[in-house]
Protein backbone atom coordinates (compact mmCIF):
# COMPACT_ATOMS: atom_id res chain seq x y z
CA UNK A 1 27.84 -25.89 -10.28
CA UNK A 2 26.48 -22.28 -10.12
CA UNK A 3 28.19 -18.90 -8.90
CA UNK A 4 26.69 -17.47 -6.34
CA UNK A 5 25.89 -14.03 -6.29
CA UNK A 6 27.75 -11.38 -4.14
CA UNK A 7 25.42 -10.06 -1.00
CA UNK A 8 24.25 -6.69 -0.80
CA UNK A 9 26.63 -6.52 2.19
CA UNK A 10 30.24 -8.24 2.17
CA UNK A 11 30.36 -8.82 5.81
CA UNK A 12 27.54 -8.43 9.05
CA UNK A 13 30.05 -5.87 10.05
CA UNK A 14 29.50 -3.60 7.20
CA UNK A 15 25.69 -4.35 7.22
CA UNK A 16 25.19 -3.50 11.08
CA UNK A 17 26.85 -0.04 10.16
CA UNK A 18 24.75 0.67 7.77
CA UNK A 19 21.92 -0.33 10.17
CA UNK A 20 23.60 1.59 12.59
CA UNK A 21 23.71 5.23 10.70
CA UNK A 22 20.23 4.77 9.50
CA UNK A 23 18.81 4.03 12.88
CA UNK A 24 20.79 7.77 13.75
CA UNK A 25 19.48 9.36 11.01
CA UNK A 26 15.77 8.37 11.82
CA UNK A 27 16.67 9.14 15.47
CA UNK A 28 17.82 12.73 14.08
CA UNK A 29 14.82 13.38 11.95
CA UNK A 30 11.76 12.06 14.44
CA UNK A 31 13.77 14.60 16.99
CA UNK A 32 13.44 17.57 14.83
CA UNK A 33 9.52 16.62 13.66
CA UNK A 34 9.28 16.33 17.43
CA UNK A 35 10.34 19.74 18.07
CA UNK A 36 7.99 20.99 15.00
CA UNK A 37 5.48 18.94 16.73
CA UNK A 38 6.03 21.40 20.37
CA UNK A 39 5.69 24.19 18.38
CA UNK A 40 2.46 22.79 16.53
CA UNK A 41 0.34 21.95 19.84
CA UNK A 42 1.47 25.09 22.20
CA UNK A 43 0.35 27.62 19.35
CA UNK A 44 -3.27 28.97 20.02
CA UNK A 45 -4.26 28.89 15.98
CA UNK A 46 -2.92 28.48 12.89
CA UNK A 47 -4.08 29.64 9.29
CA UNK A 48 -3.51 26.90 6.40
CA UNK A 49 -4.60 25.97 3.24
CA UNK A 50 -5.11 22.98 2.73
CA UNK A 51 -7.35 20.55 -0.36
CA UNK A 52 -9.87 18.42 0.34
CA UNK A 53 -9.27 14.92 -0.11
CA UNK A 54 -12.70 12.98 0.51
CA UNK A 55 -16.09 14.28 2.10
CA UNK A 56 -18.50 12.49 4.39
CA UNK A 57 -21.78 13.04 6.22
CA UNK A 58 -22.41 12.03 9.12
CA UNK A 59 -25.18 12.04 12.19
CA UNK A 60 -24.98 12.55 15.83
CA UNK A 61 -27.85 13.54 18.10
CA UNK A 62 -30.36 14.07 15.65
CA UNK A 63 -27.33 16.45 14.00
CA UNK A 64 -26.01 16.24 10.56
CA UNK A 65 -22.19 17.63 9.84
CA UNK A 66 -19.60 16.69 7.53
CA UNK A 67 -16.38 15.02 8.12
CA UNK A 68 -13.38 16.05 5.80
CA UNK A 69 -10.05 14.70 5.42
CA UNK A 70 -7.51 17.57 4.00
CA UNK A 71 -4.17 18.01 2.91
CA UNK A 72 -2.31 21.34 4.08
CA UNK A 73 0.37 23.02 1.76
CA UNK A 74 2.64 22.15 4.91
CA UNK A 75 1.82 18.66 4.25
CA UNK A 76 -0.08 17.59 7.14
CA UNK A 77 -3.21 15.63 6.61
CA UNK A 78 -5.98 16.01 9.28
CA UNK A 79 -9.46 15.86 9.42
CA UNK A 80 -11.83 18.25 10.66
CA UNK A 81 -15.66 18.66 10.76
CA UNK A 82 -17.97 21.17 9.72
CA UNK A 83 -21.78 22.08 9.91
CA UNK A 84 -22.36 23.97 6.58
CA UNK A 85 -24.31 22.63 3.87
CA UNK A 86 -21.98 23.51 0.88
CA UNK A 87 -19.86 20.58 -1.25
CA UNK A 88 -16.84 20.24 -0.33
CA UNK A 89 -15.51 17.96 -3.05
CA UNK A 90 -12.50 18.93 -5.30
CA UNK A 91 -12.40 22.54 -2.88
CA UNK A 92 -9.31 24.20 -1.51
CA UNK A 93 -9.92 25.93 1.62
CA UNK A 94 -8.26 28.28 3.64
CA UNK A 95 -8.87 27.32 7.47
CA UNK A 96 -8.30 28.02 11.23
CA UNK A 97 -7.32 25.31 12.77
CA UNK A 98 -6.79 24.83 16.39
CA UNK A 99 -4.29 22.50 17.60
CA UNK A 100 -4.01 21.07 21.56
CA UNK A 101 -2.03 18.65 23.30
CA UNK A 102 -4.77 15.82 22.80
CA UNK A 103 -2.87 15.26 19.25
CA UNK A 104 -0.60 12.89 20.06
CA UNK A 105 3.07 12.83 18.17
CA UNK A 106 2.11 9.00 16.55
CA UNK A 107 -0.92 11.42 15.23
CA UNK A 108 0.56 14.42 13.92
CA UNK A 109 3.45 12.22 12.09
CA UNK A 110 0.51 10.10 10.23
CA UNK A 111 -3.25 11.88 10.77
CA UNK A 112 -4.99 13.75 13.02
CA UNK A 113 -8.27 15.49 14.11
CA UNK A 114 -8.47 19.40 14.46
CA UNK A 115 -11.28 21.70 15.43
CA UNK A 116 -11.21 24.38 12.28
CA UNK A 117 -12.82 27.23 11.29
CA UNK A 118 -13.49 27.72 7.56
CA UNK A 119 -12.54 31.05 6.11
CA UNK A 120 -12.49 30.43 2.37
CA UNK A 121 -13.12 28.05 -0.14
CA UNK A 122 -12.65 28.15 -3.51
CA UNK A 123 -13.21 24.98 -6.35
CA UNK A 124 -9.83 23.53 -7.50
CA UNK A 125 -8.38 23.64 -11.46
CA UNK A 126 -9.99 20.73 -13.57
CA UNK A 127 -6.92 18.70 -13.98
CA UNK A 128 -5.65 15.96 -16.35
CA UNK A 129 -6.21 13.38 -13.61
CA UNK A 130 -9.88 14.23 -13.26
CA UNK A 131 -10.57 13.97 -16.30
CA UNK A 132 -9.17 10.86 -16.54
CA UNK A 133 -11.22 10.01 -13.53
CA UNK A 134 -14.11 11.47 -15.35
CA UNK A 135 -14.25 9.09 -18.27
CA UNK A 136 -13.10 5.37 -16.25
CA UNK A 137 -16.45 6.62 -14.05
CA UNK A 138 -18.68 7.37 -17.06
CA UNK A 139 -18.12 3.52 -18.44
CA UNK A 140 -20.16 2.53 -15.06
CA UNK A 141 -23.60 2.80 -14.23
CA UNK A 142 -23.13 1.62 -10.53
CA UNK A 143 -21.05 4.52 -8.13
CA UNK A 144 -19.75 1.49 -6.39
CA UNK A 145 -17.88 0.19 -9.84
CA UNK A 146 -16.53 4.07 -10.47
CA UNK A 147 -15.35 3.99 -6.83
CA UNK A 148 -13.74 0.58 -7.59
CA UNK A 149 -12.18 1.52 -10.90
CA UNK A 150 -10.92 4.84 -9.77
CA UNK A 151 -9.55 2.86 -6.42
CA UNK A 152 -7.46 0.79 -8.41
CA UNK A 153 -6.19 3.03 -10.78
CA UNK A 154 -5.67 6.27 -9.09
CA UNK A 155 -5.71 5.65 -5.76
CA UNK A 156 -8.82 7.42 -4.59
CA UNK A 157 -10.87 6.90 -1.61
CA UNK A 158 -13.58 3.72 -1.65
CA UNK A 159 -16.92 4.20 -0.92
CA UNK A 160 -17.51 3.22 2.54
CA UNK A 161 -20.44 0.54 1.95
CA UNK A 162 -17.88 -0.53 -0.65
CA UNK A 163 -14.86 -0.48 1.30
CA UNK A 164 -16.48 -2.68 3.89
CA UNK A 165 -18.23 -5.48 0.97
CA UNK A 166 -14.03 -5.63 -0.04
CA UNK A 167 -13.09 -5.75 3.27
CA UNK A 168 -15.14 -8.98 3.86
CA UNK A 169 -13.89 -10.75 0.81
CA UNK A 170 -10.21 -10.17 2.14
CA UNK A 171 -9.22 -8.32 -0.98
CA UNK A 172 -8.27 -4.85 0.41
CA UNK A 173 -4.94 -5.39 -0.49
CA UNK A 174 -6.14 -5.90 -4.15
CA UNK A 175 -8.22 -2.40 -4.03
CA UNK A 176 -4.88 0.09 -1.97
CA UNK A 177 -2.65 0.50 -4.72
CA UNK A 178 0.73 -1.39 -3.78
CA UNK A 179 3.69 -3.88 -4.49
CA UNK A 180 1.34 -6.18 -6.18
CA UNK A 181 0.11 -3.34 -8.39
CA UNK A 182 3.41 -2.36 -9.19
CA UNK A 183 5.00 -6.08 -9.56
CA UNK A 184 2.06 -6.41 -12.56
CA UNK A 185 2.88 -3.39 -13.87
CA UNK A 186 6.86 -3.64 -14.12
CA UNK A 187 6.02 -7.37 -15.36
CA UNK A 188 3.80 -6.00 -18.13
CA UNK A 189 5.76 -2.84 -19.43
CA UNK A 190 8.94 -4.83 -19.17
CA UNK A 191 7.88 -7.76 -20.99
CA UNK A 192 6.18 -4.84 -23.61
CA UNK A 193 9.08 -3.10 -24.17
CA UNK A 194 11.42 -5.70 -24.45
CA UNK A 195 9.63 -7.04 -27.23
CA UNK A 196 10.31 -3.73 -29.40
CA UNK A 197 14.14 -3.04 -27.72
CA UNK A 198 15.02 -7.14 -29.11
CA UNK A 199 14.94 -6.22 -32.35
CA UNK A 200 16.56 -2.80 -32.45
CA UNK A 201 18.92 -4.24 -30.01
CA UNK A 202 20.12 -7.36 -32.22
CA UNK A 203 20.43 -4.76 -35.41
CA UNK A 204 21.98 -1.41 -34.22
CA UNK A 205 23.06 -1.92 -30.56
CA UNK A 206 23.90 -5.28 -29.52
CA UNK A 207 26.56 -3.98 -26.98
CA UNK A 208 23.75 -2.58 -24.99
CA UNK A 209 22.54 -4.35 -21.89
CA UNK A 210 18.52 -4.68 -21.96
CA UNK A 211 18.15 -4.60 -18.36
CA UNK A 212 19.63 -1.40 -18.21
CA UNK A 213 17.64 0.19 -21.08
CA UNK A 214 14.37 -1.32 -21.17
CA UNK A 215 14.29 -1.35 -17.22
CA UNK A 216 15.47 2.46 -16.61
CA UNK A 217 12.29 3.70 -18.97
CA UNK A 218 9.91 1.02 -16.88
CA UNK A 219 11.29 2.74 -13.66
CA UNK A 220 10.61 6.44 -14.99
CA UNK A 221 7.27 5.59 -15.98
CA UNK A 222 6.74 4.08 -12.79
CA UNK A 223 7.87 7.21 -10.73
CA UNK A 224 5.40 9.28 -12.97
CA UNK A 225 2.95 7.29 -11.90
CA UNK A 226 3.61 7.23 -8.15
CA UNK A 227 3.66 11.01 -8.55
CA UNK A 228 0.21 11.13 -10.18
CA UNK A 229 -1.67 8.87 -7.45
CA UNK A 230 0.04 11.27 -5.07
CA UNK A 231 2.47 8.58 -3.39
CA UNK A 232 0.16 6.26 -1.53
CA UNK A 233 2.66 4.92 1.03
CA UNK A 234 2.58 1.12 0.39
CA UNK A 235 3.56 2.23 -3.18
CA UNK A 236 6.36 4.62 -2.31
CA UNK A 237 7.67 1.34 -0.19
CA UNK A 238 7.35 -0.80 -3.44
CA UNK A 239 8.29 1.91 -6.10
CA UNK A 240 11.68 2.31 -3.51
CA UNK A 241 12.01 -1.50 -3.71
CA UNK A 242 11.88 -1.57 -7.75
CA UNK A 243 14.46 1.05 -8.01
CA UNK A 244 16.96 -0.38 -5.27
CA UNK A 245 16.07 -3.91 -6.78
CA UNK A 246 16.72 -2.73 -10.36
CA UNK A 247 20.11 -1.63 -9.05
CA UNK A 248 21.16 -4.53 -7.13
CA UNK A 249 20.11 -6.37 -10.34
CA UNK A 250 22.66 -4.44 -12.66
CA UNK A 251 25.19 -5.04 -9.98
CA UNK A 252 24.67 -8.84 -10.05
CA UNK A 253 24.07 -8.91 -6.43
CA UNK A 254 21.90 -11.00 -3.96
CA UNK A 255 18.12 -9.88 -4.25
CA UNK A 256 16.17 -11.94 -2.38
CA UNK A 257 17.62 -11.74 0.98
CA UNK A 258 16.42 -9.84 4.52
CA UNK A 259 19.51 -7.11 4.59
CA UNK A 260 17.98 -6.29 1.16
CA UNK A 261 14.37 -5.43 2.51
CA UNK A 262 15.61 -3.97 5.95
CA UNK A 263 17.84 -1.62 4.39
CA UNK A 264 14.86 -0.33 1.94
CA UNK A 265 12.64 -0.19 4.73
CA UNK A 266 14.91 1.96 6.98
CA UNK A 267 16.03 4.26 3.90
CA UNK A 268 12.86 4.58 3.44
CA UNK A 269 11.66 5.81 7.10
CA UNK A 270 14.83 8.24 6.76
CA UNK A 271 13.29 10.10 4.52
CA UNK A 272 9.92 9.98 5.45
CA UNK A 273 9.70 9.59 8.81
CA UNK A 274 5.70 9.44 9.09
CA UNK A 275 6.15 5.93 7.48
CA UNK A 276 6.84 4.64 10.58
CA UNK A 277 2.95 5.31 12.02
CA UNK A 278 1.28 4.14 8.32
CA UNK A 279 -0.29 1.50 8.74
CA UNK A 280 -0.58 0.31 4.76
CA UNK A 281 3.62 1.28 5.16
CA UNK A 282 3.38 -1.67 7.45
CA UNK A 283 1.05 -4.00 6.43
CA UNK A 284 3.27 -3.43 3.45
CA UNK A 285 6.24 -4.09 4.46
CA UNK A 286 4.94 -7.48 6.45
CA UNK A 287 3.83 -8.78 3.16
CA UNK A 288 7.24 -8.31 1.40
CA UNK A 289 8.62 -10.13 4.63
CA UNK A 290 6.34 -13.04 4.50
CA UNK A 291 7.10 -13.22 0.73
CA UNK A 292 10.79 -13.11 1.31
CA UNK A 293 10.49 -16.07 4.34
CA UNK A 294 8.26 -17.72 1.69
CA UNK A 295 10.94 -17.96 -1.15
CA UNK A 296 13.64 -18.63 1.19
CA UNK A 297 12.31 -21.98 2.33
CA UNK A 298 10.59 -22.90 -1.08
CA UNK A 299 13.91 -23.19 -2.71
CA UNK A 300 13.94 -26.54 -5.33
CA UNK A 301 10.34 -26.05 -5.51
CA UNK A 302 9.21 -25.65 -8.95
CA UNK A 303 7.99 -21.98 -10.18
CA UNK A 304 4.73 -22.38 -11.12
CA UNK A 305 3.68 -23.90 -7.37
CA UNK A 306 5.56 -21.36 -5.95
CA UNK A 307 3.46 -18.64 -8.01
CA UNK A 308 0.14 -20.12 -8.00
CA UNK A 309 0.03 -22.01 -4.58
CA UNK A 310 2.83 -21.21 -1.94
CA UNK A 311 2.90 -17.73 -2.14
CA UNK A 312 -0.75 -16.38 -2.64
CA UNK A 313 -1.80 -18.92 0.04
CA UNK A 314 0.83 -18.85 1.83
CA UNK A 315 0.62 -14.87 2.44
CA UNK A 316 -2.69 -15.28 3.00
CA UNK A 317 -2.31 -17.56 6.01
CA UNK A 318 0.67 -16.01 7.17
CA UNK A 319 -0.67 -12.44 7.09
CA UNK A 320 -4.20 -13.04 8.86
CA UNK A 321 -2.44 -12.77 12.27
CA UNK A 322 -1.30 -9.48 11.41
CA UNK A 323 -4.65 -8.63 9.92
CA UNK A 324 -6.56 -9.72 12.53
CA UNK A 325 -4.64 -7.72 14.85
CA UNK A 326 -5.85 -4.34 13.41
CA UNK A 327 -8.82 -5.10 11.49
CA UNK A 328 -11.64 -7.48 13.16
CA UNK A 329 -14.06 -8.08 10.10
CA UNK A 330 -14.42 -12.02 9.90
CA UNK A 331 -16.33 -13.74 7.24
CA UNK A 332 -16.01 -17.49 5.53
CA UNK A 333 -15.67 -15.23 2.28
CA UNK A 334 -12.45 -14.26 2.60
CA UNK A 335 -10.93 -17.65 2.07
CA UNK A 336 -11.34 -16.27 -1.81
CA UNK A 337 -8.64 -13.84 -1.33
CA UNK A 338 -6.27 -16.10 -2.54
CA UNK A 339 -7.98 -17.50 -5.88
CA UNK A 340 -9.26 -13.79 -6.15
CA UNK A 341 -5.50 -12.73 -5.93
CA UNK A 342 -4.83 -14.52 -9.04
CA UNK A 343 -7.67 -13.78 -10.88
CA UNK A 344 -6.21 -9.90 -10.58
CA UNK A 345 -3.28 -10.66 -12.13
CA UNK A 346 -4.85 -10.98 -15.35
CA UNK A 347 -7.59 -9.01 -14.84
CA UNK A 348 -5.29 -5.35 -13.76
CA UNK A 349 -3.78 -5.20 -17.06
CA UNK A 350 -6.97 -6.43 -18.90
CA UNK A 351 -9.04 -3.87 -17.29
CA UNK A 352 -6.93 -1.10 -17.81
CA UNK A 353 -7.00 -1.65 -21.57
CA UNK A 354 -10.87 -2.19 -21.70
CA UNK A 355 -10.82 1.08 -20.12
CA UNK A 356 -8.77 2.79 -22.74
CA UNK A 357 -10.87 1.19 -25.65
CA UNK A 358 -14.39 2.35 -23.72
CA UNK A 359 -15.31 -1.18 -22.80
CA UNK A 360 -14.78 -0.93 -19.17
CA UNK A 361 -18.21 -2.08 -18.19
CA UNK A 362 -17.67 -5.51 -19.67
CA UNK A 363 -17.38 -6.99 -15.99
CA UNK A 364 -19.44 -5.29 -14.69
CA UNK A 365 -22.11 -7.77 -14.01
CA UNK A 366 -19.53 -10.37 -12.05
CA UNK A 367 -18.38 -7.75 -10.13
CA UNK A 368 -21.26 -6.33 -8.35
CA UNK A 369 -22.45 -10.07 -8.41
CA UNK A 370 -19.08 -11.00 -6.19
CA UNK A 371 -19.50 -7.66 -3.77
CA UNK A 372 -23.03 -8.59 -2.92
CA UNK A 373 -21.90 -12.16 -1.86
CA UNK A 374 -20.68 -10.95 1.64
CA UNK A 375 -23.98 -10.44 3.90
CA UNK A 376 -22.71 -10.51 7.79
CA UNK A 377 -19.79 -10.73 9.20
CA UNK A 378 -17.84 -11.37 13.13
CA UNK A 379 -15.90 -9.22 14.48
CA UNK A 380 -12.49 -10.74 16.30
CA UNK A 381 -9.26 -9.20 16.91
CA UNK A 382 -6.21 -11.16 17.85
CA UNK A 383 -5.00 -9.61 21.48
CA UNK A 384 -1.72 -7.42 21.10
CA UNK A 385 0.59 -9.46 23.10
CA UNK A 386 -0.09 -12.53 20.92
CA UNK A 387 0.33 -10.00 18.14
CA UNK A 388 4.26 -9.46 19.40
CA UNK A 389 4.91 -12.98 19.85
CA UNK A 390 3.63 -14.06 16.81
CA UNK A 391 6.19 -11.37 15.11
CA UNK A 392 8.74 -12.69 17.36
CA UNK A 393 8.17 -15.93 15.99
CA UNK A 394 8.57 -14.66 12.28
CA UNK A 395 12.10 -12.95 13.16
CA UNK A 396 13.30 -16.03 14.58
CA UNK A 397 11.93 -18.21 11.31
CA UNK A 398 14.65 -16.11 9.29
CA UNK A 399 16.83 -18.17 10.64
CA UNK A 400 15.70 -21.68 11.67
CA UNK A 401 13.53 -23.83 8.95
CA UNK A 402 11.99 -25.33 12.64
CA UNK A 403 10.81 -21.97 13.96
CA UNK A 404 9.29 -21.42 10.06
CA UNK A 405 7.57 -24.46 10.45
CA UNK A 406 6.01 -23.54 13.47
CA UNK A 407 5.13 -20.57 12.36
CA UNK A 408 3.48 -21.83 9.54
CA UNK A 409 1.26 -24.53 12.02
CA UNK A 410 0.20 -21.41 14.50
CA UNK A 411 -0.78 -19.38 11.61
CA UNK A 412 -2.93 -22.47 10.27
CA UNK A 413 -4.39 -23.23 13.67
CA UNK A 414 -5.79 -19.52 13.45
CA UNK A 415 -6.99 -19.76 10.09
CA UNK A 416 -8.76 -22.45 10.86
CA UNK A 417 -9.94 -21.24 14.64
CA UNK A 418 -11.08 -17.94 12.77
CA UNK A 419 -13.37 -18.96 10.40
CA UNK A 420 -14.45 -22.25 12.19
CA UNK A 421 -15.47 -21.05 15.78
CA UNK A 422 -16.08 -17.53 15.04
């Protein structure tokens, strides 16, 4: 007979007042951005500074201009256009920008598009991450493979041509930097360490608890980290999960359980409220819920199914809906993602340490061989309303192994609808 492990939450009482306060606290803080958002849109002008973040031509009417997505020392990130000629990578300008009421508030929480005027620009410091970037790019011939590289270990912008070969093989989520990332990573430096604390441990400190140790320099490395990619959402989500998780752990409380993940997710939007329009945040956040529903009625089943079968394909079938509701790209070769998702599991780690011995470009070769495989693709987006009742359906499977199952069969008959009759 086992003991069962004390819930984050002794009673629903206790947990729907901590919902409660949280839900006040977000109501709070989206009414003072809203105010700052008034004050934003009725101005005339404003002068900022802001970085660039990625730079892109483009054509219209026989016209080329540039398209730039910035980050302001305030902390808003817009994009803007301009006609000039000059290179705007790795600049810092100092702009005019010219806000109006056709910014919504859903786009000034996440981003937005403002007419600017560019009054300076001056190139940015040579930093430790660019040099970094520097040398993972000189170990590839191809731009597509330093885009690739860079994507997955620093969180930079893909190529487009390259963002949209990914996007066809179903592996985006393997490319944005997120809890999968950081689950291989906490897996890897945990096991790593541990290895060098047992010893030490057994000799001069066996009153110390391991977990506690080992785990609190894992979770500082991992916060530097975050930091350095310059907190991608989807990884702030999971980096916030680690650390609460890691807690709940040295507690000896419940982990796996839905108060857990709501209560991260709404801590989480309390602090930063423009979570709440990002849509990795919530793509996210619907992966941890499908993994949570996954382990919840997988219970008895062994571990190595549930790692190497139910969950990568079963995320992958239960995610598609929500997918398919934002992006439209169809193609036969995404029913790789889940044999490609465990391919990365080895390869992340792998990779990185090629990388640090200068043999990055050893897979080269397989890897622009898999992102020319996609040719053509359809485009079909699942309507909004079935959208809603579909999540509707995956609240309700929380708690009824009937309404999972069901679930489970409508999520199939898309798969199988998508890339059959479209």
């Amino acid at each position: 007979m086992f003991m069962e492990k004390p819930k984050l939450f002794d009673t629903n009482k206790s947990f729907i007042g901590i919902i409660a306060v949280l839900f006040l606290i977000i109501t709070i803080r989206l009414f003072i951005e809203y105010q700052s958002y008034q004050n934003f849109i009725t101005k005339p002008f404003y002068y900022t500074y802001a970085d660039v973040l990625s730079s892109y031509e483009k054509t219209k009417g026989g016209k080329r201009y540039k398209v730039l997505k910035l980050r302001s020392d305030q902390g808003f990130t817009f994009y803007t256009t301009s006609h000039r000629k000059d290179e705007y990578r790795h600049k810092r300008l100092r702009l005019q920008i010219f806000p109006n009421k056709s910014i919504s508030f859903k786009d000034y929480l996440g981003t937005f598009y403002v007419k600017s005027r560019i009054k300076e620009e001056e190139s940015l410091p040579f930093t430790f991450k660019d040099d970094l970037l520097k040398k993972v790019s000189a170990q590839h011939a191809d731009s597509a493979l330093q885009s690739f590289y860079n994507a997955i270990f620093f969180a930079t912008p893909l190529e487009r041509d390259l963002r949209e070969k990914i996007s066809m093989l179903g592996v985006s989520h393997l490319v944005a930097l997120s809890g999968f990332h950081i689950g291989i990573l906490w897996g890897l430096l945990y096991g790593l360490l541990l290895l060098l604390y047992r010893p030490f441990q057994q000799h001069f400190f066996p009153y110390r608890h391991a977990l506690f140790d080992v785990g609190l320099a894992v979770v500082l490395f991992l916060g530097i980290y975050v930091w350095f990619v310059d907190f991608p959402p989807s990884l702030v989500r999971s980096y916030a999960m680690v650390l609460l998780g890691w807690a709940v752990l040295l507690l000896g409380m419940e982990l796996l359980s839905f108060t857990f993940l709501s209560t991260v997710l709404l801590i989480l939007v309390a602090l930063f409220p423009s979570l709440l329009v990002s849509l990795a945040f919530q793509l996210s956040a619907a992966g941890v819920f499908y993994i949570f529903l996954l382990l919840q009625y997988s219970q008895g089943v062994k571990t190595w199914i549930i790692s190497l079968v139910t969950i990568p394909f079963g995320i992958f079938i239960l995610m598609l809906p929500i997918v398919h509701t934002v992006f439209g790209v169809t193609s036969g070769y995404q029913l790789l993602s889940p044999l490609l998702s465990l391919l990365f599991v080895p390869f992340y780690p792998l990779v990185m340490l090629l990388h640090l011995l200068g043999l990055g470009g050893l897979f080269d070769t397989v890897l622009l061989w898999l992102f020319a495989l996609p040719e053509e693709n359809a485009e079909s987006l699942l309507p909004a309303w079935l959208m809603y009742a579909y999540l509707a359906l995956s609240l309700g499977a929380v708690w009824s192994r009937k309404i999972f199952w069901l679930l489970l069969g409508a999520a199939t008959l898309y798969m199988v609808y998508l890339f059959t009759f479209v």
